[in-house]
Each structure stands twice: as structure tokens, then as C-alpha cells.
Protein backbone atom coordinates (compact mmCIF):
# COMPACT_ATOMS: atom_id res chain seq x y z
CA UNK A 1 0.17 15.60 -10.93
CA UNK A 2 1.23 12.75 -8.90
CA UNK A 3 -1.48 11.47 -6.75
CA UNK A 4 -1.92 8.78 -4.09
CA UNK A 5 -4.81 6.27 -2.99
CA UNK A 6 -4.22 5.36 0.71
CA UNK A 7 -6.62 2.14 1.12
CA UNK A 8 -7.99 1.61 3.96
CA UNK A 9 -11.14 0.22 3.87
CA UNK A 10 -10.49 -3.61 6.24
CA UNK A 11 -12.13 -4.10 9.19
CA UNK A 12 -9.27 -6.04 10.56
CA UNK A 13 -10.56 -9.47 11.42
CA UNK A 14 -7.40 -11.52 11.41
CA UNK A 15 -5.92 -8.69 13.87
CA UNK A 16 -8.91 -9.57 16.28
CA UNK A 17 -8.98 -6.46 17.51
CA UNK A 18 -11.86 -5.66 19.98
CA UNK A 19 -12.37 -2.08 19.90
CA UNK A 20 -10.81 -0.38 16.59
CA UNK A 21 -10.40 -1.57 12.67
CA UNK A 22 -6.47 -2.29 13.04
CA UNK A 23 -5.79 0.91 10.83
CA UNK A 24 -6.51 2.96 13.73
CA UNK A 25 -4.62 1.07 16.42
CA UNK A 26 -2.03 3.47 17.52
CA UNK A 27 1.93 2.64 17.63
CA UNK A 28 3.88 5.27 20.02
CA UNK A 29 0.96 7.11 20.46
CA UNK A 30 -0.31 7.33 16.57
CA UNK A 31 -2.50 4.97 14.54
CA UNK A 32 -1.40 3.40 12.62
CA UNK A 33 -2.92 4.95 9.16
CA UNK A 34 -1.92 8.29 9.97
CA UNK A 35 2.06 6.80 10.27
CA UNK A 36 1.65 5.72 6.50
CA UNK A 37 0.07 9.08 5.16
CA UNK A 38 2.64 10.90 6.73
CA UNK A 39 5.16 9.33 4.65
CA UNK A 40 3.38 10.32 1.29
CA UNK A 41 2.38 13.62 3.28
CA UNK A 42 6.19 14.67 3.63
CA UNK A 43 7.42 13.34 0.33
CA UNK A 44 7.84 16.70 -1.80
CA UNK A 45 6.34 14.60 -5.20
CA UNK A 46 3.09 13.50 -3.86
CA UNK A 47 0.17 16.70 -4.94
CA UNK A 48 -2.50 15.10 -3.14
CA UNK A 49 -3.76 12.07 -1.26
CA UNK A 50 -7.37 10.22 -1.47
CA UNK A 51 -7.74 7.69 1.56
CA UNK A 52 -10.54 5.02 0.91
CA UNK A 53 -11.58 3.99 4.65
CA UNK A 54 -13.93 1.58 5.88
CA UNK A 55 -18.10 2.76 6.06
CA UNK A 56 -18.82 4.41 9.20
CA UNK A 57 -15.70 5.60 9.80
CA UNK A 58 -14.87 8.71 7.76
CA UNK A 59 -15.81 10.83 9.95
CA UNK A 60 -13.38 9.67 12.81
CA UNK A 61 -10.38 9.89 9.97
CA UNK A 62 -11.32 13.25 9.00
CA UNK A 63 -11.12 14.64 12.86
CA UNK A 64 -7.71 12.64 13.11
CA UNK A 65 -6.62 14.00 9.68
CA UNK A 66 -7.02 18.14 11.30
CA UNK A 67 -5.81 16.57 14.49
CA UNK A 68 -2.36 15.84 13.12
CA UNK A 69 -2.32 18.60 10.44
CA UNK A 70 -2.28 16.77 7.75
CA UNK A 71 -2.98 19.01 4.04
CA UNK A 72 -2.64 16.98 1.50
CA UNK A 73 -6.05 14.64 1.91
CA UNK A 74 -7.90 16.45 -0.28
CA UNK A 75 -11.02 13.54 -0.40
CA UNK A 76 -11.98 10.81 2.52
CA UNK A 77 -14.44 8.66 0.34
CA UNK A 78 -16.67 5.14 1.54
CA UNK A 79 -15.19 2.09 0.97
CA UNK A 80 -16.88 -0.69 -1.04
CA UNK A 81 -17.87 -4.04 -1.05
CA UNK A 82 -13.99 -5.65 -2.07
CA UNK A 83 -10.94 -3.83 -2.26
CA UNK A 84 -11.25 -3.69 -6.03
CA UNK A 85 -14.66 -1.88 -5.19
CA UNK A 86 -12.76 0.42 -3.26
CA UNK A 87 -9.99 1.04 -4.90
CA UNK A 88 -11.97 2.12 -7.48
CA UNK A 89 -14.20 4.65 -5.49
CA UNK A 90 -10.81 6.02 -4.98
CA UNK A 91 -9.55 6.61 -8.30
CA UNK A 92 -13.07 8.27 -9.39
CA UNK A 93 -11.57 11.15 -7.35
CA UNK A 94 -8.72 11.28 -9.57
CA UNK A 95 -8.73 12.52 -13.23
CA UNK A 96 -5.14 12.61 -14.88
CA UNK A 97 -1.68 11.99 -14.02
CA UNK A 98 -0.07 9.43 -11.82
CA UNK A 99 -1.46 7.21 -8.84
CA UNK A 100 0.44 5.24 -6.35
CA UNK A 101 -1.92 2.60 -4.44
CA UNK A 102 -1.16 2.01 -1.09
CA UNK A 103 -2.38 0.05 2.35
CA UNK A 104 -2.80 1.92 4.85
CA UNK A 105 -1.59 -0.49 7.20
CA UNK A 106 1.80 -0.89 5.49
CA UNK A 107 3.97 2.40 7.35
CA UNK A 108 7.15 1.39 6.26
CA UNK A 109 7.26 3.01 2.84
CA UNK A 110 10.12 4.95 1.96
CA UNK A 111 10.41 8.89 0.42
CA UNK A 112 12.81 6.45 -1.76
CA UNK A 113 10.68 4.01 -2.83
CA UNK A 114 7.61 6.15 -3.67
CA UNK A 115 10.11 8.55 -6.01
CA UNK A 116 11.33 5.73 -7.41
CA UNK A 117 7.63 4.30 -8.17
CA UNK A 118 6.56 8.04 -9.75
CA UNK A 119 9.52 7.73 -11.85
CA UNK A 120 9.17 4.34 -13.62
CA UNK A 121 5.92 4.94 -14.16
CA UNK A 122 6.21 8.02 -15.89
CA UNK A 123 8.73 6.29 -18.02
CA UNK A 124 6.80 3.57 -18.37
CA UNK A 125 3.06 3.38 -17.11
CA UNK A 126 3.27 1.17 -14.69
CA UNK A 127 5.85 0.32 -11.35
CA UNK A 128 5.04 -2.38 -9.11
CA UNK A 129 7.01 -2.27 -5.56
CA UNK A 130 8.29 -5.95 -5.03
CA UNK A 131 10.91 -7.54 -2.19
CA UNK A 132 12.92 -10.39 -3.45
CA UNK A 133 11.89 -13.84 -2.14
CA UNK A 134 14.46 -14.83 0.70
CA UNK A 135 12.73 -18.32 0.68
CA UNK A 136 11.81 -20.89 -2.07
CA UNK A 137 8.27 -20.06 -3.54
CA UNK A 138 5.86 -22.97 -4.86
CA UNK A 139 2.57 -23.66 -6.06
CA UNK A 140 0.25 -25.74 -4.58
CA UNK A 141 -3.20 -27.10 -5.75
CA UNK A 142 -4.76 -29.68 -3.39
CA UNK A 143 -2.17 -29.64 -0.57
CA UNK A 144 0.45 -30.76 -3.57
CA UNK A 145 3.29 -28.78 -5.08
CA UNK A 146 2.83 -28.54 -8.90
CA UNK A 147 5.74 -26.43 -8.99
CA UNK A 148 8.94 -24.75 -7.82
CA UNK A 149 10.27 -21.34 -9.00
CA UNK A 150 13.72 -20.68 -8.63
CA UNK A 151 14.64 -18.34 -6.27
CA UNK A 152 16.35 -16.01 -8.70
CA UNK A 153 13.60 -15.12 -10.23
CA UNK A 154 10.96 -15.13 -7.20
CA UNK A 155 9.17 -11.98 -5.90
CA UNK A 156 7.04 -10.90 -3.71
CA UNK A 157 4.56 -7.83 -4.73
CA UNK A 158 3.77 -5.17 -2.14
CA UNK A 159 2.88 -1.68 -1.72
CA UNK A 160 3.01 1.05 -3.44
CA UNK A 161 1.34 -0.09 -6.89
CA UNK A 162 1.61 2.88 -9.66
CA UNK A 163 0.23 3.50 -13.04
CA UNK A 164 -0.98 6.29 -15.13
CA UNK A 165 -3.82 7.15 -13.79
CA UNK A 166 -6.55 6.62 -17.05
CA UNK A 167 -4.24 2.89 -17.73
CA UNK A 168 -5.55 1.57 -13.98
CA UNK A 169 -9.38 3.35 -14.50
CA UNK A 170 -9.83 1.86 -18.19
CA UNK A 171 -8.60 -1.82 -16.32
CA UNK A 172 -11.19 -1.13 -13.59
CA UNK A 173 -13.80 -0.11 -16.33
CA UNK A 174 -13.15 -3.00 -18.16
CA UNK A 175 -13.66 -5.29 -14.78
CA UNK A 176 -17.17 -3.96 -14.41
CA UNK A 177 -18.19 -4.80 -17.53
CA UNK A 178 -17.45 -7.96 -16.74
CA UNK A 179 -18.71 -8.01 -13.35
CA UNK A 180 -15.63 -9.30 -12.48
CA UNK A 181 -14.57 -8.23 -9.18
CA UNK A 182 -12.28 -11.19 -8.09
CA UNK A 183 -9.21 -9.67 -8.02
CA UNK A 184 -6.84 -9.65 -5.29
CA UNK A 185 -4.64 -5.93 -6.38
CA UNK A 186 -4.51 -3.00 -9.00
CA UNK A 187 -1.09 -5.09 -10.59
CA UNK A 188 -3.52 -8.11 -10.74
CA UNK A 189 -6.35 -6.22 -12.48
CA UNK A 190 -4.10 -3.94 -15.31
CA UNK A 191 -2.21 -7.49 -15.77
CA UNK A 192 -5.68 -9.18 -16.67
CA UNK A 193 -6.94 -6.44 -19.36
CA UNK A 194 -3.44 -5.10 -20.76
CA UNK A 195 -1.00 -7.82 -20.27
CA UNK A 196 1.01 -6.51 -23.64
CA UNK A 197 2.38 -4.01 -21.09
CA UNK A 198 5.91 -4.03 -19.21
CA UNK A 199 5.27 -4.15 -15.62
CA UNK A 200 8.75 -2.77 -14.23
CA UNK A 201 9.23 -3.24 -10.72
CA UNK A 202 10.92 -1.24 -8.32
CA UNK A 203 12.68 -2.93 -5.30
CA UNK A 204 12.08 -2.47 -1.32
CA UNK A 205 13.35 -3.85 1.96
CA UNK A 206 11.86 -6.31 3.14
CA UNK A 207 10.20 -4.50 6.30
CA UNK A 208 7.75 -3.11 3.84
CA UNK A 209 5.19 -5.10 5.90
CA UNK A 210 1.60 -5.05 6.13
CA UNK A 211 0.01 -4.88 9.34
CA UNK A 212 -2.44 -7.79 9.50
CA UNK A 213 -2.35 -10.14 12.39
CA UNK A 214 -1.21 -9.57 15.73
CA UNK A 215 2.09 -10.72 14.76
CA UNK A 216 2.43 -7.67 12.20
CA UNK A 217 1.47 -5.40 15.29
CA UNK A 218 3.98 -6.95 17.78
CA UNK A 219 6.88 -6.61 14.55
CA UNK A 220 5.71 -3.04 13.79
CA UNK A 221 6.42 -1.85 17.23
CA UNK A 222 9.57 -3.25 17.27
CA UNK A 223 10.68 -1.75 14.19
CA UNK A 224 9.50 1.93 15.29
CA UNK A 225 11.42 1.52 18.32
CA UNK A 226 14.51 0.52 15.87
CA UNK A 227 13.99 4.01 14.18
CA UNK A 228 13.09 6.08 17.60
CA UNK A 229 16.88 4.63 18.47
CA UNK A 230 18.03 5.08 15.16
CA UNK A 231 17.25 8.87 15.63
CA UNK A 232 18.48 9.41 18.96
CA UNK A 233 22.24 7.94 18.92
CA UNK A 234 22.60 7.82 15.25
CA UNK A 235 22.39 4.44 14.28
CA UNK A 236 21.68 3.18 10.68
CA UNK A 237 19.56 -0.63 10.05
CA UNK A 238 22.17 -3.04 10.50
CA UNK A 239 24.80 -0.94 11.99
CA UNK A 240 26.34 -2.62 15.40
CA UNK A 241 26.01 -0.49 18.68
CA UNK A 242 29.50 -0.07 19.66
């Protein structure tokens, strides 16, 4: 069984949004949470779908979930304190198989990209969706650069984030024990307690953004558009209109 964990649990501060957490602002018509579990909805090697949303709000979801006719959420569960937290009360839902975590502000997964995750980690345990760095990364401790990576070998990680289901709860397990909860993402936290592993990545484009500020939503909008045009006179990315 392949499974997926659409998180959604932020309350969207650095959107400053007024009225709605930014996973329900709509796009076209559609917020924009239900874009992304459409994607995993339609893909033919997702079984089922656990969204992780933020306190308060599961009910709203759930009426939005019938509303669009959506079949495989089979569980809308409370979010928790962090995103690990969260995360977690996600994957207690889950028993065996695989699990692809996802944000559900980030719509622009592919059908490719989520196959591709399912597959390497059934080979392997683990896939981690990363876009190659088009800019030089460093690292910086006090406003000054200790060092520079080369660009050859610089990702960035991003969304989806698979394992084997039991690998990412025994990592989690493991994180309570220590009370840690510090950790920024599921590749993070299996990286910490099993770092013997191979963490193969699988590659995306790089408009598999997250929508977090206002500039996100301006870019997101844009890029729909792209694909509404795409579908009506044909056009593939980076084709010129003739």
C-alpha cells in the first residue's frame, strides 16, 4: 500500500493573510490544498491519503473534501504543536507500506515525480524529491560565510519526502524519546537516527514551489494560468507561441 501524508497544519503568518490559513486561499476558484490532493488523488499508485490540517479547521476541510469529490482521504486528523508533531499524528494513521510526505501548499507535484518517489523507495527505503541549486549555496554563522559548496553538488530538498512507512515511525519514536522535536523535515529526522542509510533522491523542476509568502501566491497564479493556456492551444513549458 502506498500511502500519502498531505501536511497542512500552518497558519500562514508570513502570507499575512487576513481571513483564511493560506492553504485554503483559492487559485482559479480552488484552494489551494485541494489543488495538491488532487494530484495524489488522480495518480493511479496512491491507496489512500491522510491530510494533517491546522486545529479548528477539520471540519471546514472535510465539507470541502465531499464538495470536490474527493475519495481517497480516508482520515482528516489535528495538527500538533511543530510540524514534526504533526507529521507524526499523521503517520499514526498509517500501519505498513509506503508514505510520501507532502505540503499542502506545494500544488505543483507531478503524477511523475510521486511514481518516481514510490519507486526508489521501494527499492530502497527512502526517496527524497530535490531541485538542483541554480545559484551558489553557502553557509553562514554570524552574518559570515564559513563555506561554499560547489554548485555541482548543491541541492535543494522539497516535497514529496518517502520512506517505508515503520523506517520514518521508528525515527519519530526515537525523537520522542528524546524529546527532541527540533527538526525542520521527515529527511532531517530519519537522517538524525539512521544515517547508515542511502538517501536517493529523485529530481523535480524547479516550480515545485511552496506557497508561503505573498510572493509564492502572486507566482502560483501565474503558473496555473501557464497550464490553463497550456491546455487550451497546446502548448508545452518552454515551448514559443508561434
Amino acid at each position: 500500500m502506498n500511502h500519502a501524508i498531505i501536511f497542512a497544519g500552518g497558519t500562514g503568518s508570513r502570507m499575512n493573510s487576513k481571513v483564511l490559513p493560506k492553504q485554503f486561499l483559492k487559485i482559479y476558484g480552488k484552494p489551494v490544498i485541494i489543488h495538491t490532493i488532487e494530484v495524489f488523488e488522480r495518480c493511479d499508485e496512491v491507496d489512500s491519503i491522510v491530510v494533517v490540517i491546522l486545529k479548528g479547521w477539520e471540519k471546514y476541510l472535510q465539507e470541502l473534501i465531499e464538495y470536490y469529490r474527493i475519495t481517497k482521504v480516508k482520515k482528516i486528523v489535528e495538527g500538533g504543536g511543530t510540524g514534526q508533531q504533526s507529521i507524526y499524528n499523521g503517520l499514526k494513521e498509517i500501519n505498513e507500506g509506503i508514505v510520501l510526505i507532502h505540503d499542502g501548499v506545494r500544488p505543483f507535484i507531478t503524477d511523475d515525480v510521486i511514481k518516481k518517489n514510490i519507486s526508489v523507495a521501494k527499492a530502497n527505503k527512502i526517496a527524497i524529491t530535490c531541485v538542483k541549486a541554480k545559484e551558489t549555496l553557502v553557509s553562514v554563522e554570524d552574518k559570515k560565510i564559513n563555506s561554499v559548496l560547489k554548485r555541482e553538488v548543491s541541492y535543494m530538498a522539497r516535497a514529496p519526502q518517502t520512506f517505508q512507512v515503520n523506517l520514518l515511525k521508528s525515527a519519530h519514536l526515537k525523537a520522542i524519546e528524546e524529546s527532541n522535536f527540533s527538526f525542520v523535515d521527515s529527511c532531517a529526522i530519519v537522517k538524525q537516527y539512521f544515517p547508515e542509510l542511502d538517501f536517493n533522491i529523485v529530481e523535480c523542476g524547479s516550480e515545485n514551489i511552496k506557497i508561503t509568502t505573498q510572493e509564492d501566491f502572486y507566482l502560483a497564479k501565474a503558473m496555473f494560468s501557464l497550464e490553463e493556456d497550456e491546455q487550451l492551444y497546446g502548448f508545452n513549458r518552454g515551448d514559443e507561441k508561434k
